[in-house]
C-alpha atoms as a PDB file:
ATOM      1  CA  UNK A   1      87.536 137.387  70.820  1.00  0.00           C
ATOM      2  CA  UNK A   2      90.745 135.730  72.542  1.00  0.00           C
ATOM      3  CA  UNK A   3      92.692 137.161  69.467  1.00  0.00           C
ATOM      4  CA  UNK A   4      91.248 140.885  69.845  1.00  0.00           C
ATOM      5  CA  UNK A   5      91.972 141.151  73.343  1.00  0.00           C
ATOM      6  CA  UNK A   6      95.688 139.949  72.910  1.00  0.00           C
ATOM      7  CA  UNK A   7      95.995 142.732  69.629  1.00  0.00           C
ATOM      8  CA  UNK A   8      94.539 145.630  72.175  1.00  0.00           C
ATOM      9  CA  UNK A   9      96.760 144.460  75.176  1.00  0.00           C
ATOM     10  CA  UNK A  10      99.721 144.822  72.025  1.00  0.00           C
ATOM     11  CA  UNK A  11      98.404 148.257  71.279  1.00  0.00           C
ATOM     12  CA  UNK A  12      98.088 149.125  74.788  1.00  0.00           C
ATOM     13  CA  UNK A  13     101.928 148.857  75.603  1.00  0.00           C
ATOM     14  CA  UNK A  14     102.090 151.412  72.742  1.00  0.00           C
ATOM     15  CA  UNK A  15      99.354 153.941  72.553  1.00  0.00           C
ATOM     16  CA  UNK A  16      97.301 155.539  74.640  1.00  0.00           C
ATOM     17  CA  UNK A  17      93.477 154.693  73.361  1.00  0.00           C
ATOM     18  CA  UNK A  18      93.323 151.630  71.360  1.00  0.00           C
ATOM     19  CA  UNK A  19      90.127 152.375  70.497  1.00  0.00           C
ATOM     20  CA  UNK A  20      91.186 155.512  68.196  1.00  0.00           C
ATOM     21  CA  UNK A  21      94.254 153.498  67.444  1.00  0.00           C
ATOM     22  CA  UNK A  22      91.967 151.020  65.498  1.00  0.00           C
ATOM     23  CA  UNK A  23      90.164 154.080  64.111  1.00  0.00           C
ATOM     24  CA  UNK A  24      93.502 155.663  62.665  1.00  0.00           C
ATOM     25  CA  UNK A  25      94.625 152.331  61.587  1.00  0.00           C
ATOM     26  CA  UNK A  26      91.641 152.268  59.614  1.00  0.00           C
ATOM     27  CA  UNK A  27      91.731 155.459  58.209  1.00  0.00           C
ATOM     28  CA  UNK A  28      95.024 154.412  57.204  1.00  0.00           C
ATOM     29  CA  UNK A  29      94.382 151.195  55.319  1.00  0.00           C
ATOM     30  CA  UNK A  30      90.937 153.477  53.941  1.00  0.00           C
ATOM     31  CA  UNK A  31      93.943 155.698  52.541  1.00  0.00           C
ATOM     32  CA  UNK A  32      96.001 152.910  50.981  1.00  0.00           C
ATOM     33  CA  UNK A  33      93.439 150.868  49.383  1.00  0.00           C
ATOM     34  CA  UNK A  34      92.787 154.342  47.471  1.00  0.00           C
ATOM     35  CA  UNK A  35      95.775 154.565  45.924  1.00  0.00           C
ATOM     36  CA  UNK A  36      96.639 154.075  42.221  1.00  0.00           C
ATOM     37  CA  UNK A  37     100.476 154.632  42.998  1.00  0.00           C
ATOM     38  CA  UNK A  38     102.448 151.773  41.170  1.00  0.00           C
ATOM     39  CA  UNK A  39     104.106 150.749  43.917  1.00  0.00           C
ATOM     40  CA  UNK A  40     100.963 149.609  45.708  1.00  0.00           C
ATOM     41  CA  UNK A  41      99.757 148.132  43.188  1.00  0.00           C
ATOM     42  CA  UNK A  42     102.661 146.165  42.500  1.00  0.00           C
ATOM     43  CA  UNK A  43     103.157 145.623  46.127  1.00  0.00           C
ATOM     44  CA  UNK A  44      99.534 144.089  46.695  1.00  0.00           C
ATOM     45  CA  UNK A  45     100.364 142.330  43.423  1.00  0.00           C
ATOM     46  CA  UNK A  46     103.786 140.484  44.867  1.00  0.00           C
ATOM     47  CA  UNK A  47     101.850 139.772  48.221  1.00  0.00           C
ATOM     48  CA  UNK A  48      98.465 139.194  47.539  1.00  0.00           C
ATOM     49  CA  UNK A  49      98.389 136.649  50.424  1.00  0.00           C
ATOM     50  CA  UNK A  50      99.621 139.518  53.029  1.00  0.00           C
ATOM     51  CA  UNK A  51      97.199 141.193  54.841  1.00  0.00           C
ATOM     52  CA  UNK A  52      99.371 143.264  56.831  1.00  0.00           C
ATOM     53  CA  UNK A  53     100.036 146.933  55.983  1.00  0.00           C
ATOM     54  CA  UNK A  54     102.578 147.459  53.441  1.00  0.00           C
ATOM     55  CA  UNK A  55     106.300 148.362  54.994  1.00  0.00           C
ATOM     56  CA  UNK A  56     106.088 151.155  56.614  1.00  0.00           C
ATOM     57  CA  UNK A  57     108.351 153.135  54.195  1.00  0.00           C
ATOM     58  CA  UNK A  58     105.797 152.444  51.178  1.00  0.00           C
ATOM     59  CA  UNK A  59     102.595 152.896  53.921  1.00  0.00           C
ATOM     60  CA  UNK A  60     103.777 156.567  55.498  1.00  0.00           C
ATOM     61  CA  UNK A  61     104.326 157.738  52.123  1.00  0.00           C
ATOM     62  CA  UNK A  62     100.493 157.214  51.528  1.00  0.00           C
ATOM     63  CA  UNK A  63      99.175 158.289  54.901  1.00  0.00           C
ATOM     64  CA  UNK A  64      97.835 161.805  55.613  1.00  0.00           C
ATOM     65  CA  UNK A  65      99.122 164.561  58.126  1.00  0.00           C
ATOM     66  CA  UNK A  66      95.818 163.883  59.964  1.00  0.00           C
ATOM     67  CA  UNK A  67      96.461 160.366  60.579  1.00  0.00           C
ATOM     68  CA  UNK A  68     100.339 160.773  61.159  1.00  0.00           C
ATOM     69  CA  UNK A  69      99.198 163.244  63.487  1.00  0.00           C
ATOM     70  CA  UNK A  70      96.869 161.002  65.734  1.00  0.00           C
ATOM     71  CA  UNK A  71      99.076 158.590  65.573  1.00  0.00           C
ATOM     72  CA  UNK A  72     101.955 160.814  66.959  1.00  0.00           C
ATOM     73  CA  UNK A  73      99.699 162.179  69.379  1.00  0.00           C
ATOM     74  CA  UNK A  74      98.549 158.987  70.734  1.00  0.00           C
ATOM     75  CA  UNK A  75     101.755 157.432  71.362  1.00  0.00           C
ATOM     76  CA  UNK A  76     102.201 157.011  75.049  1.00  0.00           C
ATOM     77  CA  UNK A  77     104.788 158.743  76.713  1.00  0.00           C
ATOM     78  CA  UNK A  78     106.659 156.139  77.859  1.00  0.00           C
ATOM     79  CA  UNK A  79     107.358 155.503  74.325  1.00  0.00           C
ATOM     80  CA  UNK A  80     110.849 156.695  73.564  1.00  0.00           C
ATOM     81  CA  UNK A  81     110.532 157.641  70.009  1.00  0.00           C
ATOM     82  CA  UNK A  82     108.014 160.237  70.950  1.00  0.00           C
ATOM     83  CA  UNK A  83     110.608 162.815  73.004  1.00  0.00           C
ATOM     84  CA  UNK A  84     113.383 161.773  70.138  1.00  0.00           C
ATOM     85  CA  UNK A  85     110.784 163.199  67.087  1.00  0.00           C
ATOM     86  CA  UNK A  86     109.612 166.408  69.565  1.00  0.00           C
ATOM     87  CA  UNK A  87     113.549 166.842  70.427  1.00  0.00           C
ATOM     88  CA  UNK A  88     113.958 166.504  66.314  1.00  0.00           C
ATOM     89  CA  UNK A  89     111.889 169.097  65.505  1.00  0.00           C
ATOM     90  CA  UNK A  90     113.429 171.423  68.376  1.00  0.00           C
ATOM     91  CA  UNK A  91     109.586 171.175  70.599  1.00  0.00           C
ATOM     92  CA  UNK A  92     112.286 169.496  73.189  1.00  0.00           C
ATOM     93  CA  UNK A  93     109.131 166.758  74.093  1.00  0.00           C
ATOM     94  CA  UNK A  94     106.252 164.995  73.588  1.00  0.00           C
ATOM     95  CA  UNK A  95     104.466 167.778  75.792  1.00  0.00           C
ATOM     96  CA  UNK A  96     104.162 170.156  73.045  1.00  0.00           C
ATOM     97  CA  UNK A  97     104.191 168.714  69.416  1.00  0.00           C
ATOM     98  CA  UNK A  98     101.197 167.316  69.374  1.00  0.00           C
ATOM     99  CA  UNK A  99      99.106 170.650  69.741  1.00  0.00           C
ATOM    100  CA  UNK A 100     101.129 171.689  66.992  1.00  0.00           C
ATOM    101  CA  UNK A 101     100.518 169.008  64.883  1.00  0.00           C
ATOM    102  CA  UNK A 102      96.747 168.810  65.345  1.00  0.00           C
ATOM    103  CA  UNK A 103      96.425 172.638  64.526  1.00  0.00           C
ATOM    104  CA  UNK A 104      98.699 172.105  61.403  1.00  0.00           C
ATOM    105  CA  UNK A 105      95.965 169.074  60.172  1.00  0.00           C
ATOM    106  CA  UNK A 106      93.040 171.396  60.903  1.00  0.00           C
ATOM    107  CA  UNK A 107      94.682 173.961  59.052  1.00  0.00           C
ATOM    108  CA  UNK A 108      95.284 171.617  56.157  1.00  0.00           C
ATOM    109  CA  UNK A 109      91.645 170.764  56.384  1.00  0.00           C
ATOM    110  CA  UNK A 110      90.394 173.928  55.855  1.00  0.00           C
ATOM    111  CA  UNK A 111      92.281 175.005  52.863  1.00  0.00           C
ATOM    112  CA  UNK A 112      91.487 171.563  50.996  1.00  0.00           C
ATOM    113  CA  UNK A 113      87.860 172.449  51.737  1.00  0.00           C
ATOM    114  CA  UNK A 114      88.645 176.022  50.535  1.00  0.00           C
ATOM    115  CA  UNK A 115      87.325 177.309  54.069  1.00  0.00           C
ATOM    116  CA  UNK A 116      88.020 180.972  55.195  1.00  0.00           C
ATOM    117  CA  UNK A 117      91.407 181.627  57.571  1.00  0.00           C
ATOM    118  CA  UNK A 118      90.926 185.196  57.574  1.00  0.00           C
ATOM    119  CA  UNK A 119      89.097 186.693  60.208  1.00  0.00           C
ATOM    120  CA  UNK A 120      88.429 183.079  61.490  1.00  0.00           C
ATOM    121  CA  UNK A 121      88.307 181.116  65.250  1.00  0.00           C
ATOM    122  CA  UNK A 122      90.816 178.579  64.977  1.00  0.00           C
ATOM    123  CA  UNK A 123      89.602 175.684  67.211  1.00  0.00           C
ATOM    124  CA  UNK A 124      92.166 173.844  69.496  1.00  0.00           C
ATOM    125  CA  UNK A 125      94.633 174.803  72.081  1.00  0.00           C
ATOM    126  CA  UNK A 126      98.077 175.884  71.622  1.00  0.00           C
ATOM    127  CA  UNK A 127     101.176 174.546  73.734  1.00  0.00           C
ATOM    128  CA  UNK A 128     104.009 176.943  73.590  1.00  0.00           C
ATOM    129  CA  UNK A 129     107.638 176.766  74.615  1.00  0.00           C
ATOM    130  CA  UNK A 130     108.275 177.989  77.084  1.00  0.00           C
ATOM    131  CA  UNK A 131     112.193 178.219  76.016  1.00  0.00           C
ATOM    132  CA  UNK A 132     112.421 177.253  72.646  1.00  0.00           C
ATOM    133  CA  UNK A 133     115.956 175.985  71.734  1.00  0.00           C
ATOM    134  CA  UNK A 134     115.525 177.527  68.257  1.00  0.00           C
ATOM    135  CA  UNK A 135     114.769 181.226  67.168  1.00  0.00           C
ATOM    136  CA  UNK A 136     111.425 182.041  67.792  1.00  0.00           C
ATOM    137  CA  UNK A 137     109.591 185.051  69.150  1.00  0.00           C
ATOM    138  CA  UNK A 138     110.503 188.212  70.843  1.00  0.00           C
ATOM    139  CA  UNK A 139     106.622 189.125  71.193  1.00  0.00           C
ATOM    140  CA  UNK A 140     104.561 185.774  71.874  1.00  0.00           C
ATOM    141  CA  UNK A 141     100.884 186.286  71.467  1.00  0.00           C
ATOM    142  CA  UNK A 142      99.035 186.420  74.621  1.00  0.00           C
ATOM    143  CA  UNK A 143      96.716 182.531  75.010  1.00  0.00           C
ATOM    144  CA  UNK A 144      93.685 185.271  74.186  1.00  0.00           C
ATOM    145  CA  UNK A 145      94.980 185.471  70.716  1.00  0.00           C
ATOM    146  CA  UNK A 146      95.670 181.963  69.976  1.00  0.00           C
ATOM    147  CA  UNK A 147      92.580 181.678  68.037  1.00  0.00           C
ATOM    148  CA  UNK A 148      94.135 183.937  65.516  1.00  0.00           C
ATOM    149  CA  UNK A 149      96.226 182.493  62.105  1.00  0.00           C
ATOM    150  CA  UNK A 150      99.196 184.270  62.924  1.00  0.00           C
ATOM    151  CA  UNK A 151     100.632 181.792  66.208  1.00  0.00           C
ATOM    152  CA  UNK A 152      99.599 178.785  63.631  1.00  0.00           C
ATOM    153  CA  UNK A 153     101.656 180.335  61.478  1.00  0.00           C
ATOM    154  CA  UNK A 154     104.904 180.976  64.064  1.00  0.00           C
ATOM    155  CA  UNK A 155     104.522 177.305  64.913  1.00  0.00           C
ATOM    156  CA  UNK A 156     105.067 176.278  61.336  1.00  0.00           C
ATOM    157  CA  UNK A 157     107.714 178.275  60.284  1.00  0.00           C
ATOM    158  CA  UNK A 158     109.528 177.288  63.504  1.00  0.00           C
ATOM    159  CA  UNK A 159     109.173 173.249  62.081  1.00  0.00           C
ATOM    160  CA  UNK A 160     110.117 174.488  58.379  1.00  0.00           C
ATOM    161  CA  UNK A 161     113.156 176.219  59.523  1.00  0.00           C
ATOM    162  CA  UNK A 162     114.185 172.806  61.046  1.00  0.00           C
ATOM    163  CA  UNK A 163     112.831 170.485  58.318  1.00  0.00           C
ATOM    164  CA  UNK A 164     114.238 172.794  55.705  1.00  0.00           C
ATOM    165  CA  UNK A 165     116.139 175.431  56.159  1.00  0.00           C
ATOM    166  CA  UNK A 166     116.427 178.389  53.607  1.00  0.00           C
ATOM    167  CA  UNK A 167     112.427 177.708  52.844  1.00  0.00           C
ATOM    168  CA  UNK A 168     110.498 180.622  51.521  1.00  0.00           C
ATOM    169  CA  UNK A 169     108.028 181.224  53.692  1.00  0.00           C
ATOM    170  CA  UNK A 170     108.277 184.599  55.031  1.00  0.00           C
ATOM    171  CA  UNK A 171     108.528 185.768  51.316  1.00  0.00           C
ATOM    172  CA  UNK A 172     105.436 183.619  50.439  1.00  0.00           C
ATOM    173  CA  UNK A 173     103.059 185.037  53.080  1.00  0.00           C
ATOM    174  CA  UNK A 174     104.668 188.853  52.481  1.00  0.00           C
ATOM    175  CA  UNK A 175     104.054 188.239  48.419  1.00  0.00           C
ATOM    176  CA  UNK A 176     100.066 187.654  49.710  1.00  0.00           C
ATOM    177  CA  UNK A 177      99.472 190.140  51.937  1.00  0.00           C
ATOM    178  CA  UNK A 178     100.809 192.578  49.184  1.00  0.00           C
ATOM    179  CA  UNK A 179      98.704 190.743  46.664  1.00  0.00           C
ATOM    180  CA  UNK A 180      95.436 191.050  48.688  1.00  0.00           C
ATOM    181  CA  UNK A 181      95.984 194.257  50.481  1.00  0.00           C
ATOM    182  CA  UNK A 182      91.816 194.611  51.308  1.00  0.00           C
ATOM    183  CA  UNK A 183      93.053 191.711  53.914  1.00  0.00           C
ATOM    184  CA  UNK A 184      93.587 193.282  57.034  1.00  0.00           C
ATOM    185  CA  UNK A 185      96.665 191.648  58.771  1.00  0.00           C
ATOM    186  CA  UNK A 186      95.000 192.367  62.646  1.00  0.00           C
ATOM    187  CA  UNK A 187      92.032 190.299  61.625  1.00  0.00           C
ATOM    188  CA  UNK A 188      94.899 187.547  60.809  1.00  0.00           C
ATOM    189  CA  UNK A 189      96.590 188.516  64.448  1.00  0.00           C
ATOM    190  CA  UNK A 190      99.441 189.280  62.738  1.00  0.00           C
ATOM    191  CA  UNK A 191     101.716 191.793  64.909  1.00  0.00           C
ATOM    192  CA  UNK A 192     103.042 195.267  63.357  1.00  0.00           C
ATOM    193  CA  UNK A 193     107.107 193.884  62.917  1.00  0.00           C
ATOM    194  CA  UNK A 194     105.955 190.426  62.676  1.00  0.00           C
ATOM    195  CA  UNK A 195     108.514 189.978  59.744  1.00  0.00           C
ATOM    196  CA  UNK A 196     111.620 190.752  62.396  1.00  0.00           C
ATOM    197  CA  UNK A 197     110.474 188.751  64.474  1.00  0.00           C
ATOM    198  CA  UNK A 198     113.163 185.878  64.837  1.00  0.00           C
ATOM    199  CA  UNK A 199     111.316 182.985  63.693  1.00  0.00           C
ATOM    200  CA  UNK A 200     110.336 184.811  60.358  1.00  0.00           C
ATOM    201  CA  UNK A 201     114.225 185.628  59.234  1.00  0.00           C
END
């Protein structure tokens, strides 16, 4: 008992809620003891008398947006680290990334469980720059429309064009809507021009 309460006064310095820390952290080693990679396996192999999570270079490679997201998100934000990866990704501070990371998981979800996008009522709430330092939108979408694809979208393409610039994208989603053209881009709350808009070039 001594010992627990001295790991969630630890956590505490760090994160928000220990409580979903431990939850994450679970998830985590859930996520780890699944996998067949070799470098687990010879990892567990070497230290079979370590139960700590592998390095963190070997344990990040195995652990999903969703966690990596909660994780982010429940940083505190006294922690440094969390302003210098917002300011990385050009979302300036923690104030904003983590909407945009927990709409990117949900996203993720839903395509692994091949659930509809179109047409659909995204859950969560945006937070939107209000000056982004990178190119972005001429015509943001109203807080109304939020629920729509299309501002899910923006928000990734604005992280892509930082993470790697040059990606194909904008040619990627054009390619589909030409492919399925019963789709009906408003339903999507995609915007007439939405391909000049600055974040899409």
């Amino acid at each position: 008992m001594f010992l627990l309460k001295q790991i969630e006064a630890f956590f505490s310095v760090l994160f928000i809620n220990s409580t979903e820390l431990i939850k994450t952290l679970a998830a985590v080693e859930e996520e780890i003891s699944r996998s067949k990679d070799t470098f687990i396996k010879e990892h567990k192999s070497k230290h079979k008398d370590d139960l700590r999570f592998p390095p963190s270079w070997k344990t990040l490679e195995l652990t999903s947006f969703g966690s990596l997201s909660k994780l982010y998100g429940n940083l505190k934000p006294s922690v440094q680290s969390k302003d210098l990866i917002a300011k990385e990704l050009g979302t300036v501070n923690h104030t904003f990334l983590p909407s945009w990371l927990q709409s990117i998981a949900q996203i993720r979800n839903y395509c692994a469980h091949h659930s509809r996008l179109w047409n659909k009522n995204l859950p969560g709430t945006l937070k939107l720059l209000p000056k982004p330092p990178c190119p972005w939108l001429n015509d943001v979408p109203a807080p109304g429309e939020f629920h729509f694809l299309y501002i899910h979208l923006c928000c990734m393409k604005y992280l892509l064009n930082i993470i790697q610039p040059g990606n194909h994208f904008t040619t990627c989603l054009s390619s589909l809507l030409l492919k399925y053209p019963n789709v009906d881009p408003k339903a999507l709350g995609l915007k007439p021009n939405w391909q000049n808009e600055p974040v899409w070039y």
